[in-house]
PDB file of N, CA and C in Angstrom:
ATOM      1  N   UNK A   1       0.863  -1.155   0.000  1.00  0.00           N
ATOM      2  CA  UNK A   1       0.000   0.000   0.000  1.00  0.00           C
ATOM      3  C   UNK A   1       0.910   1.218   0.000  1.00  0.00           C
ATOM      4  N   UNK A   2       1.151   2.237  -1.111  1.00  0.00           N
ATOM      5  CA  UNK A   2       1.428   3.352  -0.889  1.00  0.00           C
ATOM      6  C   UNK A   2       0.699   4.131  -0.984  1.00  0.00           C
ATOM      7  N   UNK A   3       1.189   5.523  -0.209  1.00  0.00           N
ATOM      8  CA  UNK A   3       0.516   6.461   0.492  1.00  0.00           C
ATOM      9  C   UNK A   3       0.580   7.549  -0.715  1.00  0.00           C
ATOM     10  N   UNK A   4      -0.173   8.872  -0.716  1.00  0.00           N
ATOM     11  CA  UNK A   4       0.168   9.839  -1.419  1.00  0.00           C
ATOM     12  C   UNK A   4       1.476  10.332  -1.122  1.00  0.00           C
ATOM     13  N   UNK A   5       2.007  11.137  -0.020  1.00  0.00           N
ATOM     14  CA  UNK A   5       2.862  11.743   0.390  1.00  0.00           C
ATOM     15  C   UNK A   5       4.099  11.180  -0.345  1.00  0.00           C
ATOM     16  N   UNK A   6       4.956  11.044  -1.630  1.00  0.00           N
ATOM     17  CA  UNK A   6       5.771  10.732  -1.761  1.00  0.00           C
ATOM     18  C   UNK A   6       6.200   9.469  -1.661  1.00  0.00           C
ATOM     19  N   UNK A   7       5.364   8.439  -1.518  1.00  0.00           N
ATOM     20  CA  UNK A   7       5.491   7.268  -1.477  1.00  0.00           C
ATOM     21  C   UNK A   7       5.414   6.478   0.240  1.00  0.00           C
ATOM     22  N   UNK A   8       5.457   7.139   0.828  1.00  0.00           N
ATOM     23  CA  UNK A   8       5.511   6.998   2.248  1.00  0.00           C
ATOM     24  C   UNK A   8       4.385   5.717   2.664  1.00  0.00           C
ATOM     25  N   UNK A   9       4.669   4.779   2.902  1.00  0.00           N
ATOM     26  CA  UNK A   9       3.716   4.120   3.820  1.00  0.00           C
ATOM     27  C   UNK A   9       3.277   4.660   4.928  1.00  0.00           C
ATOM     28  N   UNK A  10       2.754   5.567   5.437  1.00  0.00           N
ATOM     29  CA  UNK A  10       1.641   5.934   6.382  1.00  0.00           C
ATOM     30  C   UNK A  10       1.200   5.103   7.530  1.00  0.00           C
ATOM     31  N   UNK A  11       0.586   5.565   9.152  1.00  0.00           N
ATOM     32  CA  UNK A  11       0.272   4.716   9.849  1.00  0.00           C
ATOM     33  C   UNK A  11      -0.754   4.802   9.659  1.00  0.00           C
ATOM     34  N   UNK A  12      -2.080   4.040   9.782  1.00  0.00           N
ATOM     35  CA  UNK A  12      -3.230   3.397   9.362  1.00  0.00           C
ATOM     36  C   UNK A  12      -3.757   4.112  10.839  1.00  0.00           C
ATOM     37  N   UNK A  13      -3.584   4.332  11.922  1.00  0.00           N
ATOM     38  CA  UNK A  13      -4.415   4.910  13.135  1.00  0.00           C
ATOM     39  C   UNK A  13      -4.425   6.452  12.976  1.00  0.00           C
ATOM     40  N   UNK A  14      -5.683   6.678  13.615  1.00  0.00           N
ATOM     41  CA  UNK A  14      -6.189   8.102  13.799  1.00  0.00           C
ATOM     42  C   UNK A  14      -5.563   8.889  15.297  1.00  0.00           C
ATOM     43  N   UNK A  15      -5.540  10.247  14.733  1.00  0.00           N
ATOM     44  CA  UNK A  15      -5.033  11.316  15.780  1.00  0.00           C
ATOM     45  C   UNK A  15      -6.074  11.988  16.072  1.00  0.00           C
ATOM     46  N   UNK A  16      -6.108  12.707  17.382  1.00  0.00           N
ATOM     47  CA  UNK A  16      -7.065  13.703  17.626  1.00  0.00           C
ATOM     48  C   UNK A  16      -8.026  13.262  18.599  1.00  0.00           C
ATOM     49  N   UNK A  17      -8.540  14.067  19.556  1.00  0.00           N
ATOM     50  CA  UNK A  17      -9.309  13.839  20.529  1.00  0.00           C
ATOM     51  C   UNK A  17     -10.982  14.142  19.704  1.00  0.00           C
ATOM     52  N   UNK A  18     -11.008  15.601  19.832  1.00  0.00           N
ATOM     53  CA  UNK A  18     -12.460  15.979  19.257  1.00  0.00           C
ATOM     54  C   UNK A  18     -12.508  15.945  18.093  1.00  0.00           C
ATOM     55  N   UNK A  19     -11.430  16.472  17.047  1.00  0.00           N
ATOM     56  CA  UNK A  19     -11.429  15.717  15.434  1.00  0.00           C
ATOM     57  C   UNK A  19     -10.614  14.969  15.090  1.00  0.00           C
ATOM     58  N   UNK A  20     -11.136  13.919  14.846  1.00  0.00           N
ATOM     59  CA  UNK A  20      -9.763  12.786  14.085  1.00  0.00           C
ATOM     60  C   UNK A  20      -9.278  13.315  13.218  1.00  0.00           C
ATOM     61  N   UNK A  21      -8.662  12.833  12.747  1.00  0.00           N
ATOM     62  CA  UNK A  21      -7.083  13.240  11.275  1.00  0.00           C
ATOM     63  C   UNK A  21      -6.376  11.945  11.421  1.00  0.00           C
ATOM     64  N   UNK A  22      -5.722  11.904  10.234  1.00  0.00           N
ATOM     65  CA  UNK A  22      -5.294  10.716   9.817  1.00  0.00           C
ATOM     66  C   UNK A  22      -3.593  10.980  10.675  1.00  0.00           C
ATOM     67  N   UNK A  23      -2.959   9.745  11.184  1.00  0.00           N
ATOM     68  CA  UNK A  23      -1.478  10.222  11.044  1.00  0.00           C
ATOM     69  C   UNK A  23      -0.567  10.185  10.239  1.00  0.00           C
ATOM     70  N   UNK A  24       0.095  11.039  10.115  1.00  0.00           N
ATOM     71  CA  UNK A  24       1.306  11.845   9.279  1.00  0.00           C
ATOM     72  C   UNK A  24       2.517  10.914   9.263  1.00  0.00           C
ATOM     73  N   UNK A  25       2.930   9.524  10.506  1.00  0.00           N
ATOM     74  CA  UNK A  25       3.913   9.326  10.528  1.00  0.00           C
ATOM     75  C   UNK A  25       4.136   8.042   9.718  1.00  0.00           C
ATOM     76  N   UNK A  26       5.477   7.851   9.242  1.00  0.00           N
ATOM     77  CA  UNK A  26       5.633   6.617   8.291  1.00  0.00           C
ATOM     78  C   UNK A  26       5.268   5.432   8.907  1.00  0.00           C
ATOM     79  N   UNK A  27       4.902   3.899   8.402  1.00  0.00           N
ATOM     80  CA  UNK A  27       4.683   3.203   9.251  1.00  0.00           C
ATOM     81  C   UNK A  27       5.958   1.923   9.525  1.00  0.00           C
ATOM     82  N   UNK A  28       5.973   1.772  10.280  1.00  0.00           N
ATOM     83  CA  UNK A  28       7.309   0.817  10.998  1.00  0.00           C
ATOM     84  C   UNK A  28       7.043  -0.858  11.271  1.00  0.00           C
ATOM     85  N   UNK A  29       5.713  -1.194  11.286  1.00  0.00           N
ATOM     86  CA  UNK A  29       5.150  -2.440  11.595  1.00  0.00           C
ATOM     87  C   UNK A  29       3.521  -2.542  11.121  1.00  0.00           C
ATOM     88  N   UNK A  30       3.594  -3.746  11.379  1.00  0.00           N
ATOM     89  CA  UNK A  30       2.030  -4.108  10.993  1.00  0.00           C
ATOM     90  C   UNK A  30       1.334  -4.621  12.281  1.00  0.00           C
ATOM     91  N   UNK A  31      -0.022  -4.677  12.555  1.00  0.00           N
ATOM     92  CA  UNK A  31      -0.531  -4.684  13.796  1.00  0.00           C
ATOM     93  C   UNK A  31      -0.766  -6.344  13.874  1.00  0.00           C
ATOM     94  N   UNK A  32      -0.526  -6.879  14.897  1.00  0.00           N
ATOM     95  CA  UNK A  32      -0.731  -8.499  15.229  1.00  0.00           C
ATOM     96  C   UNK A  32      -2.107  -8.782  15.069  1.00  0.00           C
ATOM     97  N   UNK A  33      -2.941  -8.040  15.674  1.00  0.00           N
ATOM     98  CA  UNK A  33      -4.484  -8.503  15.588  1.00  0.00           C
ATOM     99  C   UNK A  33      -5.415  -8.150  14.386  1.00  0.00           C
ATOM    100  N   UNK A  34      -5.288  -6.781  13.797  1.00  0.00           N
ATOM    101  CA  UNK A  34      -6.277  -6.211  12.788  1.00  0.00           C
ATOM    102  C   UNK A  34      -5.024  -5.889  11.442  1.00  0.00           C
ATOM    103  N   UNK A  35      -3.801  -6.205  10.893  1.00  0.00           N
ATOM    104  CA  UNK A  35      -3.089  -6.628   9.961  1.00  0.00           C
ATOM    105  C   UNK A  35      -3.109  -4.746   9.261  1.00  0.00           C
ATOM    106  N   UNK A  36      -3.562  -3.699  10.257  1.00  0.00           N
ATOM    107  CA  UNK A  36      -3.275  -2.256   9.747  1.00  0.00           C
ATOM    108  C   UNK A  36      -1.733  -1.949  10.003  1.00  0.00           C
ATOM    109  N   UNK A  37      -1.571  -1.281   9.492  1.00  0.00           N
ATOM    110  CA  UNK A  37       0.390  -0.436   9.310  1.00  0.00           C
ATOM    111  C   UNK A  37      -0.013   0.404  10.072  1.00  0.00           C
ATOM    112  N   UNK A  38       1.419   0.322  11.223  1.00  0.00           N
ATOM    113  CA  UNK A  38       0.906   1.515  12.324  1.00  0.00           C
ATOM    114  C   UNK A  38       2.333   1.868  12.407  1.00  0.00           C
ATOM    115  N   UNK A  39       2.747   3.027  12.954  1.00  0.00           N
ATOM    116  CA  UNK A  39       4.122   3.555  13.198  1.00  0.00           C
ATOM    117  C   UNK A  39       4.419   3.165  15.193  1.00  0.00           C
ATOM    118  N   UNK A  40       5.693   3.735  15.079  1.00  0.00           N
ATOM    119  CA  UNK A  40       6.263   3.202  16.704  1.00  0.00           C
ATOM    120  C   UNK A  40       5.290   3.644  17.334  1.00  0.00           C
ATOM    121  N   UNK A  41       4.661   4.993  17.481  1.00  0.00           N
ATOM    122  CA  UNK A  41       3.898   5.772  18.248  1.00  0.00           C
ATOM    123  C   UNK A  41       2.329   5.096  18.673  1.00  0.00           C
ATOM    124  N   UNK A  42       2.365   4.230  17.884  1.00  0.00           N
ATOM    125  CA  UNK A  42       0.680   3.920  17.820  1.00  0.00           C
ATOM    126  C   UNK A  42       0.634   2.203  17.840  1.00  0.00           C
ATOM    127  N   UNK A  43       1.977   1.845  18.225  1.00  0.00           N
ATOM    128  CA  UNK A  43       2.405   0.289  18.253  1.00  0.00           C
ATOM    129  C   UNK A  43       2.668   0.272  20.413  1.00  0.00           C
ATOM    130  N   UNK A  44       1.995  -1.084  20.641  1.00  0.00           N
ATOM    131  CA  UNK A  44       2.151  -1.592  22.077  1.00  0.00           C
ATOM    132  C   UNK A  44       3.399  -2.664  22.016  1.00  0.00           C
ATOM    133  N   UNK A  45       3.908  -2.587  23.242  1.00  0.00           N
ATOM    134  CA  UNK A  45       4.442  -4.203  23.365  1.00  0.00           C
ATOM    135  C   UNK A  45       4.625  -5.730  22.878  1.00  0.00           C
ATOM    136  N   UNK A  46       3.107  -5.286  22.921  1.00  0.00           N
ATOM    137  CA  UNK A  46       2.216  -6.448  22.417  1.00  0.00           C
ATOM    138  C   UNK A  46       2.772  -6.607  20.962  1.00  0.00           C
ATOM    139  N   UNK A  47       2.959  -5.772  20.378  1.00  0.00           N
ATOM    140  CA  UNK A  47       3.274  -5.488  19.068  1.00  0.00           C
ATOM    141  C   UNK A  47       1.967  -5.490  17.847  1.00  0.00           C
ATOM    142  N   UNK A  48       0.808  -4.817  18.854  1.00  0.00           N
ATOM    143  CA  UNK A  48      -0.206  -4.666  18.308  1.00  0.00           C
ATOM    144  C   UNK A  48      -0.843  -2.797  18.172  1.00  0.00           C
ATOM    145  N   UNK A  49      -1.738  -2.441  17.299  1.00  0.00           N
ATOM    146  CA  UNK A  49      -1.965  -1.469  17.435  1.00  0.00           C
ATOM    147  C   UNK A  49      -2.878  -0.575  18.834  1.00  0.00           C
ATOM    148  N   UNK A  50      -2.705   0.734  19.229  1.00  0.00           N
ATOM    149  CA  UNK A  50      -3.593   1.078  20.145  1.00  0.00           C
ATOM    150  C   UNK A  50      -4.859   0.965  20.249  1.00  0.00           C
ATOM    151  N   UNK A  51      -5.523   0.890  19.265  1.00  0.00           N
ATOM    152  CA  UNK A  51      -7.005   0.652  19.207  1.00  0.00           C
ATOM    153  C   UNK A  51      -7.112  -0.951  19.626  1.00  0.00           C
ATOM    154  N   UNK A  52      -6.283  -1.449  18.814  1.00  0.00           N
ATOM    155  CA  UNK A  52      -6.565  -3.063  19.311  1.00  0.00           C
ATOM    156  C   UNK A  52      -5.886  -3.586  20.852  1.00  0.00           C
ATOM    157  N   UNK A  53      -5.324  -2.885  21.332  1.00  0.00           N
ATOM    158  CA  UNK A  53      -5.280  -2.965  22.784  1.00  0.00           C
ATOM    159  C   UNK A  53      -6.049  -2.375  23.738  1.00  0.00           C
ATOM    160  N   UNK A  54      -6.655  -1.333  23.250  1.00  0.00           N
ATOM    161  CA  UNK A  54      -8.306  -1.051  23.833  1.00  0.00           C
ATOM    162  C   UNK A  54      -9.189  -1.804  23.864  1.00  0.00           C
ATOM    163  N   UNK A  55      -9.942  -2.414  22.403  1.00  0.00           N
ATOM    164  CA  UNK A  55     -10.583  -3.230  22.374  1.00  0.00           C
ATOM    165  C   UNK A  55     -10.172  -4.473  23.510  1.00  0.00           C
ATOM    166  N   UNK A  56      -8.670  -5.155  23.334  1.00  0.00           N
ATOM    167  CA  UNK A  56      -8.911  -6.385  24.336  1.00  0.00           C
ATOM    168  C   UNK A  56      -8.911  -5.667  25.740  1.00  0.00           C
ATOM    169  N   UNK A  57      -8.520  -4.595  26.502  1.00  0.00           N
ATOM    170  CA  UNK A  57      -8.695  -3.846  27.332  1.00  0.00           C
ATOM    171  C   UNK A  57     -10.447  -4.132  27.758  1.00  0.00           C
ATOM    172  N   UNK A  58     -11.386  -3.726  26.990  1.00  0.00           N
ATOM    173  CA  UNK A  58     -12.648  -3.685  27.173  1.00  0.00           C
ATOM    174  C   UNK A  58     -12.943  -4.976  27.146  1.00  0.00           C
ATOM    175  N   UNK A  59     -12.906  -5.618  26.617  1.00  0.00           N
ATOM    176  CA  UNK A  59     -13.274  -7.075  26.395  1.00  0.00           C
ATOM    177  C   UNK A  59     -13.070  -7.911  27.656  1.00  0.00           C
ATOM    178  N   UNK A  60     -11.815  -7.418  28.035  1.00  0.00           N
ATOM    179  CA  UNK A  60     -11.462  -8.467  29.453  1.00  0.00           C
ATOM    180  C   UNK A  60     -12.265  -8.110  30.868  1.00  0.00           C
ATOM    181  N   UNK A  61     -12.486  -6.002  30.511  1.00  0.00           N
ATOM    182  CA  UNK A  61     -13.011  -5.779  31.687  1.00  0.00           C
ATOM    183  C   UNK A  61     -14.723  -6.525  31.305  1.00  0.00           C
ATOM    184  N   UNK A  62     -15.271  -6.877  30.600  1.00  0.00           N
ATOM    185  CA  UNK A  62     -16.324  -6.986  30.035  1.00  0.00           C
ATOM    186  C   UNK A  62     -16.705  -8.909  30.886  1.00  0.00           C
ATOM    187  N   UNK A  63     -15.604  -9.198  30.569  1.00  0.00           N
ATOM    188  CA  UNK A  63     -15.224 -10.802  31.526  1.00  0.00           C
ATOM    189  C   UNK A  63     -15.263 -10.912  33.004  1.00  0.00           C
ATOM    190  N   UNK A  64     -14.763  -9.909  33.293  1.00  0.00           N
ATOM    191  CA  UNK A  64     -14.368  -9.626  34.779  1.00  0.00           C
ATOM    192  C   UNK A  64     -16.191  -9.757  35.725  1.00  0.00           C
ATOM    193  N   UNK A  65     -16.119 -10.917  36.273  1.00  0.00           N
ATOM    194  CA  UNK A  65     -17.759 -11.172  37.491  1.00  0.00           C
ATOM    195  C   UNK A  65     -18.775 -10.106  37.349  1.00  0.00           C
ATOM    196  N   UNK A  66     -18.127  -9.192  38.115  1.00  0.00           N
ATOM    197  CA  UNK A  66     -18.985  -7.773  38.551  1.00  0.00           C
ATOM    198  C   UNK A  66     -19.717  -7.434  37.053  1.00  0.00           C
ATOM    199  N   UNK A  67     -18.618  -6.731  36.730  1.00  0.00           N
ATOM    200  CA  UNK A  67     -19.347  -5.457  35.572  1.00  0.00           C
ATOM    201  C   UNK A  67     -20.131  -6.713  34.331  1.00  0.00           C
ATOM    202  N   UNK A  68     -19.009  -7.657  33.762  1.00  0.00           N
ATOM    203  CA  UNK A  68     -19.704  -8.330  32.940  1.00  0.00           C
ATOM    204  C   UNK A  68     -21.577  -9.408  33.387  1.00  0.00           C
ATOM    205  N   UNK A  69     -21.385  -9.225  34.508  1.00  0.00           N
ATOM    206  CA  UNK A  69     -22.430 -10.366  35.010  1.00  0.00           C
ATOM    207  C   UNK A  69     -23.687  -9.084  35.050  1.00  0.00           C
ATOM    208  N   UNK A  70     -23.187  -7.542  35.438  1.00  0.00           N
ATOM    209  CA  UNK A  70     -24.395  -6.649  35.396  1.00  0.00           C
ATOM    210  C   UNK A  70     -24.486  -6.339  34.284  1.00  0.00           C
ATOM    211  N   UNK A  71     -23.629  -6.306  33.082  1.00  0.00           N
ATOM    212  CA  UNK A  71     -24.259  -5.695  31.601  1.00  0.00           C
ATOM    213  C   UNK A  71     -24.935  -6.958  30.823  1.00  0.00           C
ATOM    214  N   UNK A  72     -24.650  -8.112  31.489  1.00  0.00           N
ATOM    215  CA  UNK A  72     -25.354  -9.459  30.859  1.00  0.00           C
ATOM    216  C   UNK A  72     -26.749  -9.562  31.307  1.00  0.00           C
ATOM    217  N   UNK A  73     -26.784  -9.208  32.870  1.00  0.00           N
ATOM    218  CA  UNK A  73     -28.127  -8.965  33.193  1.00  0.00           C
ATOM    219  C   UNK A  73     -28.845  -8.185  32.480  1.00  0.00           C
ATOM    220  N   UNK A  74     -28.676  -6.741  32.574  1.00  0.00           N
ATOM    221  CA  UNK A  74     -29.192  -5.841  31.662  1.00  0.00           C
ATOM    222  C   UNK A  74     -29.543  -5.633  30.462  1.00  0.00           C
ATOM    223  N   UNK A  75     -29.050  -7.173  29.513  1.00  0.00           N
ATOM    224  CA  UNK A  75     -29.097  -7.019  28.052  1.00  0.00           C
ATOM    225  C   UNK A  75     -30.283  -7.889  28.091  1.00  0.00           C
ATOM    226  N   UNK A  76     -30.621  -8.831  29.319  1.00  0.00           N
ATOM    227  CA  UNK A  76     -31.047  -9.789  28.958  1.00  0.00           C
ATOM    228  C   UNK A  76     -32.210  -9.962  29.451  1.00  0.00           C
ATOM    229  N   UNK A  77     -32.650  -8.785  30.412  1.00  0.00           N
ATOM    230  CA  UNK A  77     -33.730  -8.185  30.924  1.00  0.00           C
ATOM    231  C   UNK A  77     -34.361  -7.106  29.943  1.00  0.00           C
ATOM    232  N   UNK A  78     -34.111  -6.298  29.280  1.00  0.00           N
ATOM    233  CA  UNK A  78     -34.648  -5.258  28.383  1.00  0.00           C
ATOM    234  C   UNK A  78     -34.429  -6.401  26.763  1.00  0.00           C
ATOM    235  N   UNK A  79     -34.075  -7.165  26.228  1.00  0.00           N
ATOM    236  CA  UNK A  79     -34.569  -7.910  25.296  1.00  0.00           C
ATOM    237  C   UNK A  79     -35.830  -8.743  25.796  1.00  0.00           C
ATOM    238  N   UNK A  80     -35.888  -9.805  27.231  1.00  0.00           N
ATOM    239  CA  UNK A  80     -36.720 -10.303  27.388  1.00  0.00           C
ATOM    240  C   UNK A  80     -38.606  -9.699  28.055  1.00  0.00           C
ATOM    241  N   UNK A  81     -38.351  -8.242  28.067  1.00  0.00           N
ATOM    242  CA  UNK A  81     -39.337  -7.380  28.219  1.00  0.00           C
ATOM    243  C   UNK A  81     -39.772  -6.812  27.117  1.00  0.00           C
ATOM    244  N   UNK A  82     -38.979  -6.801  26.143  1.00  0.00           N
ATOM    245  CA  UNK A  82     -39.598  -6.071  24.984  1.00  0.00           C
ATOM    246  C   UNK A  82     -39.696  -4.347  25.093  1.00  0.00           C
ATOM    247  N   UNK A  83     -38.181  -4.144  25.902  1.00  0.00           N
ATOM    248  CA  UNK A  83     -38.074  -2.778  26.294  1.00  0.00           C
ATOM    249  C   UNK A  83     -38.104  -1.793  25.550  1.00  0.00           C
ATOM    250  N   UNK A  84     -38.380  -0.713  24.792  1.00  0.00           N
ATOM    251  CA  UNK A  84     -38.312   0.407  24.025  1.00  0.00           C
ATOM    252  C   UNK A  84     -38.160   1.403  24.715  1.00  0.00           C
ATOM    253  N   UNK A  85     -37.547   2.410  24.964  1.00  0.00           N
ATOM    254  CA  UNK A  85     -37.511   3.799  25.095  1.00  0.00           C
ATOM    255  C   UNK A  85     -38.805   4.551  25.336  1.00  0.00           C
ATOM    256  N   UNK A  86     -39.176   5.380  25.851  1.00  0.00           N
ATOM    257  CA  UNK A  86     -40.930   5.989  26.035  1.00  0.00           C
ATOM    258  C   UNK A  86     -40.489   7.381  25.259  1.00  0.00           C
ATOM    259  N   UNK A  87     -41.048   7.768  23.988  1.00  0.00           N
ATOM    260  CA  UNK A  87     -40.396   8.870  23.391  1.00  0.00           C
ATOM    261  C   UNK A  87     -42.093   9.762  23.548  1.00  0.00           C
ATOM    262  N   UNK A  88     -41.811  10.955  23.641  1.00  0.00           N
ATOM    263  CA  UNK A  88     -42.634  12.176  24.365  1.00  0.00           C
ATOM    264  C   UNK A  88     -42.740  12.987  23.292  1.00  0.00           C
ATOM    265  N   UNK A  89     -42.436  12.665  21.839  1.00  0.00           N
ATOM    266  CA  UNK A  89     -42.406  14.270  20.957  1.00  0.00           C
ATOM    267  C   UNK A  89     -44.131  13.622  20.264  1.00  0.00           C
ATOM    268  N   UNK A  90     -44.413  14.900  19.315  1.00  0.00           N
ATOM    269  CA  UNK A  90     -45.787  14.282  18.637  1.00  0.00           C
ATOM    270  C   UNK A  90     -44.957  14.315  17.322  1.00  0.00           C
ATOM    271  N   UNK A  91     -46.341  14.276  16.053  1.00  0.00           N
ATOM    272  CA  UNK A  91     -45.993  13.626  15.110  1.00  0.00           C
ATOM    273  C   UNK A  91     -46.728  14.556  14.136  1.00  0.00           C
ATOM    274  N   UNK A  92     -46.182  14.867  13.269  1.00  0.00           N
ATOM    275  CA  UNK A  92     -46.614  15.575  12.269  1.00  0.00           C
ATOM    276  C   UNK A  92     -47.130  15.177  10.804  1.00  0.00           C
ATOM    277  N   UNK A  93     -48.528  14.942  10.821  1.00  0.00           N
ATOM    278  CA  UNK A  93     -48.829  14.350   9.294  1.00  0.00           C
ATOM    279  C   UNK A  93     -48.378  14.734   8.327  1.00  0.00           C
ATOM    280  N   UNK A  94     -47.787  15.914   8.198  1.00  0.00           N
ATOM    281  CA  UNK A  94     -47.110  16.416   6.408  1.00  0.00           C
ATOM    282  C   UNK A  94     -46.027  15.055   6.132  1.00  0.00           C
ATOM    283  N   UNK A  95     -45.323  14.591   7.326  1.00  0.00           N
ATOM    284  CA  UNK A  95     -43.743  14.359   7.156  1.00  0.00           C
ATOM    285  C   UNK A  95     -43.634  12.643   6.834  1.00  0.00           C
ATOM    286  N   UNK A  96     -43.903  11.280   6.361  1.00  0.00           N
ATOM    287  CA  UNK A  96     -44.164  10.670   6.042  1.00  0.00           C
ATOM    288  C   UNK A  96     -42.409   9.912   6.814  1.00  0.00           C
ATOM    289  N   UNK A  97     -42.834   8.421   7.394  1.00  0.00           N
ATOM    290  CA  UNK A  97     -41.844   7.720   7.818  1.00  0.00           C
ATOM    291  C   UNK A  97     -40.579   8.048   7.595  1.00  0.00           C
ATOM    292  N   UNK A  98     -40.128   8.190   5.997  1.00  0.00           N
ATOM    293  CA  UNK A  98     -38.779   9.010   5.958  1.00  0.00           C
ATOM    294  C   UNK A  98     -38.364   9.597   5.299  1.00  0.00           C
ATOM    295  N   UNK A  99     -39.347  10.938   5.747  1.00  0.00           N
ATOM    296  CA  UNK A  99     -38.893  12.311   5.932  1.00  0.00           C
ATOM    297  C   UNK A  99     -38.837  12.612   4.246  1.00  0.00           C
ATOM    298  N   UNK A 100     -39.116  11.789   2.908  1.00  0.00           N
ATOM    299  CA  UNK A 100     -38.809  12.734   2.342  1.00  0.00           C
ATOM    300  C   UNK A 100     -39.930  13.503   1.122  1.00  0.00           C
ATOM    301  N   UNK A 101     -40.607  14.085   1.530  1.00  0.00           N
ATOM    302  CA  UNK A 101     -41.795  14.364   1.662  1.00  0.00           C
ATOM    303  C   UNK A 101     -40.805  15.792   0.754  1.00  0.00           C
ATOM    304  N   UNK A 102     -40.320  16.818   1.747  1.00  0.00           N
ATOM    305  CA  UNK A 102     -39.118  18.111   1.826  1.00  0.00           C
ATOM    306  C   UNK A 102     -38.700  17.931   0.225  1.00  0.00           C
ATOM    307  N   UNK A 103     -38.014  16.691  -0.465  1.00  0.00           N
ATOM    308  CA  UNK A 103     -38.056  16.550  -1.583  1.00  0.00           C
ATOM    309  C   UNK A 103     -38.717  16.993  -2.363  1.00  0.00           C
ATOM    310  N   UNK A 104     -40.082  16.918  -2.650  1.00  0.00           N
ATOM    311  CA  UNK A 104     -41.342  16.791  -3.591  1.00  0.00           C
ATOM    312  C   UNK A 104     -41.315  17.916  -3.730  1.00  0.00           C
ATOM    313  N   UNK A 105     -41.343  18.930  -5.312  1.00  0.00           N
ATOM    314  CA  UNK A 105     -41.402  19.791  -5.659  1.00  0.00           C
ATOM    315  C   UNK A 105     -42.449  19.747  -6.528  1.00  0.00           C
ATOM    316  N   UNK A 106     -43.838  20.668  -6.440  1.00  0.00           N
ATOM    317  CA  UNK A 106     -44.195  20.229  -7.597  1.00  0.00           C
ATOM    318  C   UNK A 106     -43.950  21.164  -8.831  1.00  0.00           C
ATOM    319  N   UNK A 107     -42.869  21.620  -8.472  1.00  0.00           N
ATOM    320  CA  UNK A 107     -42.721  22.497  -9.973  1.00  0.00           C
ATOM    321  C   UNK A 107     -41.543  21.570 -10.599  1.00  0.00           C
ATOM    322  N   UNK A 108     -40.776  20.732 -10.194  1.00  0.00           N
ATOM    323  CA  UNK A 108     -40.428  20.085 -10.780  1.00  0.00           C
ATOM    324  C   UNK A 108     -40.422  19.164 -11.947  1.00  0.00           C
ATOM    325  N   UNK A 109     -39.937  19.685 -13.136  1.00  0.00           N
ATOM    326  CA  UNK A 109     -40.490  18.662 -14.026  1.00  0.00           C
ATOM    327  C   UNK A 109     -39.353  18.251 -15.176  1.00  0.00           C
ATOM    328  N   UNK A 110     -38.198  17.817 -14.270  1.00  0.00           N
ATOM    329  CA  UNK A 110     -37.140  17.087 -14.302  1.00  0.00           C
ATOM    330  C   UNK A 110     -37.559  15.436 -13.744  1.00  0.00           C
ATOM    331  N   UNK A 111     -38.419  15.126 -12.832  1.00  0.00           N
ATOM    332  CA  UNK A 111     -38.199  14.353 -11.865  1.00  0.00           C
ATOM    333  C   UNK A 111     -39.321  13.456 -12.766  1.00  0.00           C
ATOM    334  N   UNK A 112     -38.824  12.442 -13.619  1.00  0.00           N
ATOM    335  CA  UNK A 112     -40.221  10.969 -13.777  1.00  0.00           C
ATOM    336  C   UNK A 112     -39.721  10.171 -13.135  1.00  0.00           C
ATOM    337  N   UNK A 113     -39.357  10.159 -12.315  1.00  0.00           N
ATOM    338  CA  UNK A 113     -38.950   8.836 -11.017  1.00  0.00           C
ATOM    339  C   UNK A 113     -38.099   7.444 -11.796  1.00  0.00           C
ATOM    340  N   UNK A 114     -38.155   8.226 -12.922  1.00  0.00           N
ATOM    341  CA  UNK A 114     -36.871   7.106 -13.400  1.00  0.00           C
ATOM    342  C   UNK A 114     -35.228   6.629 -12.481  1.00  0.00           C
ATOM    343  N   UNK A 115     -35.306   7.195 -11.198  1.00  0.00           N
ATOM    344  CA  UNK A 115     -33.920   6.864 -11.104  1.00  0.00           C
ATOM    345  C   UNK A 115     -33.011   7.491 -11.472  1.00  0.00           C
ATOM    346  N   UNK A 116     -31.734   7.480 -11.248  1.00  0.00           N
ATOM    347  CA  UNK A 116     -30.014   8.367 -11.880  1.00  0.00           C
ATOM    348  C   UNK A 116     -30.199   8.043 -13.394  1.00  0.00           C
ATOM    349  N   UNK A 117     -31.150   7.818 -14.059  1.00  0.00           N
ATOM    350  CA  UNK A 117     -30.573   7.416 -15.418  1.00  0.00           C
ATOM    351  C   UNK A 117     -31.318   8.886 -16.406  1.00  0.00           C
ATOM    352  N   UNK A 118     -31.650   9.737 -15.773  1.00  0.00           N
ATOM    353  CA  UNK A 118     -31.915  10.922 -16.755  1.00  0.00           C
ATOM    354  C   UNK A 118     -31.030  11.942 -16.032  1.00  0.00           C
ATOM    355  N   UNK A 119     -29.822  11.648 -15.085  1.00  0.00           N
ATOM    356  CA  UNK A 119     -29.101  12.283 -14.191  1.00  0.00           C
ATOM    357  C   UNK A 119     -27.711  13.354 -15.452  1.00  0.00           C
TER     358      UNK A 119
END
C-alpha cells in the first residue's frame, strides 16, 4: 500500500481527541491482531496497534464477574421485556416515515422517477 505523500507508507491509526485526522507518521510495523500499518507511536508491546489494545482492554473488563455479570443482566432483561424507550415528541402528518416528503417539488419537471438514469 502506498501512500500519497511521496510514497511513504503511512500509519493506518487516527489522531485527535475531538477531530480525528489521519497520522502523518511513516509506518514501521504491521498490527498483530487487525493486519493495519501503524508507526512506533501507535504500536504496544504487544506489538499490536492502540485501538486493538483497547478493544482487548474492554473485552477483558467486560469478563471480569462484577461489571460483565451486570451488563449481561441488563441485556437480557430489556430484550426479554420487549423494552423500548418511552419517546414524548408528537408527530406531524405532512412528514411521512422518511422524511422525504421536503423533496417533492411540484414544480419540478425534471423528476419521472426514473432513477439516476436521466441524471
Amino acid at each position: 500500500m502506498s501512500a500519497v505523500f511521496g510514497g511513504l507508507d503511512l500509519c493506518s491509526c487516527k489522531r485527535g481527541f475531538f477531530t480525528l485526522r489521519d497520522c502523518a507518521n511513516g509506518a514501521v510495523a504491521t498490527c498483530g491482531a487487525c493486519s493495519r500499518r501503524i508507526c512506533a507511536e501507535h504500536m504496544t508491546q504487544a506489538g499490536i496497534c492502540v485501538e486493538c489494545a483497547a478493544k482487548r482492554q474492554e473485552d477483558a473488563a467486560l469478563e471480569d464477574d462484577t461489571t460483565g455479570y451486570a451488563i449481561r443482566s441488563r441485556h437480557r432483561w430489556y430484550d426479554s421485556g420487549n423494552y423500548s424507550p418511552v419517546w414524548w415528541g408528537t408527530s406531524d402528518p405532512y412528514w411521512s416515515d422518511t422524511d422525504y416528503r421536503w423533496y417533492d417539488d411540484p414544480g419540478d419537471q425534471d423528476d419521472d422517477g426514473g432513477g439516476f438514469g436521466d441524471s
